[in-house]
Protein backbone atom coordinates (compact mmCIF):
# COMPACT_ATOMS: atom_id res chain seq x y z
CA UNK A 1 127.83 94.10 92.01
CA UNK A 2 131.20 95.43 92.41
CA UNK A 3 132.13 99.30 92.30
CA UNK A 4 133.30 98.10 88.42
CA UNK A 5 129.22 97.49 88.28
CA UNK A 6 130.76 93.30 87.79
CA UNK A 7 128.33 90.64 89.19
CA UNK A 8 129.33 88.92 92.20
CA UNK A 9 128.47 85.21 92.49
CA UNK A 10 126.57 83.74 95.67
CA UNK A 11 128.16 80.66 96.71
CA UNK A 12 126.49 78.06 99.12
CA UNK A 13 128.38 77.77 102.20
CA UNK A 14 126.68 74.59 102.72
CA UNK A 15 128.55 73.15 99.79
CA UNK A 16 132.16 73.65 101.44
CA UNK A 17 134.75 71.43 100.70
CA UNK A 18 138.39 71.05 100.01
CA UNK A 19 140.03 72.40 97.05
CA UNK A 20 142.72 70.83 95.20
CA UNK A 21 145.46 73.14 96.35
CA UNK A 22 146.14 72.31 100.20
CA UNK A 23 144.37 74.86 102.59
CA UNK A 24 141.91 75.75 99.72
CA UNK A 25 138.21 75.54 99.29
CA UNK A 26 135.63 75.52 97.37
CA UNK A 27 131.96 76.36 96.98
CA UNK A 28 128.97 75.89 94.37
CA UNK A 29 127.00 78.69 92.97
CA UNK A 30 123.69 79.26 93.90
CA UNK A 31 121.66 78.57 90.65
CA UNK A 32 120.78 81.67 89.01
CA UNK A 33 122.73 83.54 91.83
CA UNK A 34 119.88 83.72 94.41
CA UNK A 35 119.53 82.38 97.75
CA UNK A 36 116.43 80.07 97.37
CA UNK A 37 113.54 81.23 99.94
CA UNK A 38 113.40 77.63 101.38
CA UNK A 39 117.17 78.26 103.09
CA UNK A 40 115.40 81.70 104.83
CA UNK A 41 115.17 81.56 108.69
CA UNK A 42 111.37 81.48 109.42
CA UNK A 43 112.18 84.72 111.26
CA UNK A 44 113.48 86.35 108.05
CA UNK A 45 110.52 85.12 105.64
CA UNK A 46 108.28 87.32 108.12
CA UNK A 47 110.16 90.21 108.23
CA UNK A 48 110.38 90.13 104.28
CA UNK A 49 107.07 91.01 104.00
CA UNK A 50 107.73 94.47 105.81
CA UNK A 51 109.87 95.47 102.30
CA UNK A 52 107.40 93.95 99.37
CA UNK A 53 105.86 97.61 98.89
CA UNK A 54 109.96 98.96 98.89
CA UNK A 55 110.58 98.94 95.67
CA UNK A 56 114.22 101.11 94.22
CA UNK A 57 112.54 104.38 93.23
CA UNK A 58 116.26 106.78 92.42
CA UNK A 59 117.08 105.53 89.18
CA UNK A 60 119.94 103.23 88.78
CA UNK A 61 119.91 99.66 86.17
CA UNK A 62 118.72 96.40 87.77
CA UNK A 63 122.22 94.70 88.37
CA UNK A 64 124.44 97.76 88.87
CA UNK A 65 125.96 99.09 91.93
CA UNK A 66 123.50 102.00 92.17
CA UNK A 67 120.19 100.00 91.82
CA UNK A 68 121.81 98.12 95.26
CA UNK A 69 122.93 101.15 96.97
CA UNK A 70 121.28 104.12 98.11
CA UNK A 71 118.22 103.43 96.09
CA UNK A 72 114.89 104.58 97.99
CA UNK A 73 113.86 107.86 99.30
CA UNK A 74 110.47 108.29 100.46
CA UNK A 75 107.92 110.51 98.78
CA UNK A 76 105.88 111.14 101.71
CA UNK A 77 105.76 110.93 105.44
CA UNK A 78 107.08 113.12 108.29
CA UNK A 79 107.95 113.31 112.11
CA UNK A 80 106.50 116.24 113.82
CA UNK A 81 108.47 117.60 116.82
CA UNK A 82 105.61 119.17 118.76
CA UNK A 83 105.83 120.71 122.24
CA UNK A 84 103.87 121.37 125.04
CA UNK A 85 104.63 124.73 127.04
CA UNK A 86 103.18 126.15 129.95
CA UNK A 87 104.06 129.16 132.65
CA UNK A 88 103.05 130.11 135.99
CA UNK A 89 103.98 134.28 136.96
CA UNK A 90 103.16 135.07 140.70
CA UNK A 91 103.78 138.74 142.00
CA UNK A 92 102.38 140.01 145.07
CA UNK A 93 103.79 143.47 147.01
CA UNK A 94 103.56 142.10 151.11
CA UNK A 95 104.17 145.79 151.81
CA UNK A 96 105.59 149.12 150.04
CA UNK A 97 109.34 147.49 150.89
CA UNK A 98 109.03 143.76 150.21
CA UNK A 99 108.07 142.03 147.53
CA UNK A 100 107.82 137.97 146.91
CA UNK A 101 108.04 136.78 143.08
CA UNK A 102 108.00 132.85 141.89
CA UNK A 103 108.25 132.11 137.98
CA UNK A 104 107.45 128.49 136.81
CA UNK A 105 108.16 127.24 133.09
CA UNK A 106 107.48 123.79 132.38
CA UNK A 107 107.92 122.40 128.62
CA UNK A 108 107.19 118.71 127.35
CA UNK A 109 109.28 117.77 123.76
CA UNK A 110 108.09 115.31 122.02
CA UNK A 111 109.18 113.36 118.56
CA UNK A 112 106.06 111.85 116.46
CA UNK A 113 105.05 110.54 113.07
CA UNK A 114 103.33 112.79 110.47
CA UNK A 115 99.75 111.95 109.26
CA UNK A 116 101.40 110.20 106.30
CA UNK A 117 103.92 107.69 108.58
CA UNK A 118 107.36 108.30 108.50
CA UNK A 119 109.43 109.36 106.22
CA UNK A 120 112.20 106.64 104.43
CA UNK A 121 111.03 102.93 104.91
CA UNK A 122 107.87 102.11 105.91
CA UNK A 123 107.06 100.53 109.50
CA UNK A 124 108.68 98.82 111.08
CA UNK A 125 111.66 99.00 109.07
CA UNK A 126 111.94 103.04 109.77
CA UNK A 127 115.23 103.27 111.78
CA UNK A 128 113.85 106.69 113.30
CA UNK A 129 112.94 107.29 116.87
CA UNK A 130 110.25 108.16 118.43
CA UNK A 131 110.66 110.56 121.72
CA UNK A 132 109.24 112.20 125.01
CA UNK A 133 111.48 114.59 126.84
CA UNK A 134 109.83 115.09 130.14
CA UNK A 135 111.96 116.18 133.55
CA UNK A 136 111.31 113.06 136.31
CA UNK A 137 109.40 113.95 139.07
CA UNK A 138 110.08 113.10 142.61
């Protein structure tokens, strides 16, 4: 679809040729204006089956430009953004005019998924990332 909501035919690049005006070209229609799963990389049959359960879920009319675009939000899932903190005070008076003092803070950040798996697209097709923030040691 076009942003006049028009259909947009899917030619065959396989079926290029020359067109009858010089430096032209031409191409056949895929039948029915689908790509036919037999001309899928074996790589992109498998990966497929990753978006079966995605189905368009925002409203929008099968073959308009808003069923295509911008047409799944998830209902569920989360990323949690725990941390870990911990601190270390140590005070002690050597005499009544000197004093020693050290103060450790260490925190840990890290980025994780929710109990009900991320939110958008399901795994592995969630663009999100998961992360650890921890300082190197050494």
């Amino acid at each position: 679809m076009n942003d006049r909501n028009q259909q947009l035919q899917v030619y065959d690049a396989a079926t290029t040729r020359p067109g009858s005006a010089a430096g032209t070209f031409v191409r056949d229609p895929f039948p029915g204006n689908q790509i036919p799963q037999a001309r899928f990389s074996a790589f992109s049959r498998q990966w497929m089956t990753f978006g079966q359960p995605v189905k368009p879920n925002r409203g929008g009319q099968p073959g308009t430009i808003d069923y295509l675009r911008n047409n799944y939000i998830a209902t569920g899932g989360s990323v949690l953004d725990p941390q870990t903190k911990g601190s270390l005070k140590f005070d002690h008076a050597i005499n009544s005019n000197h004093r020693l003092g050290f103060f450790a803070n260490i925190t840990k950040y890290f980025r994780e998924l929710g109990p009900g798996g991320p939110p958008g697209l399901p795994l592995p097709l969630w663009d999100g990332q998961l992360q650890t923030f921890e300082k190197p040691t050494g």
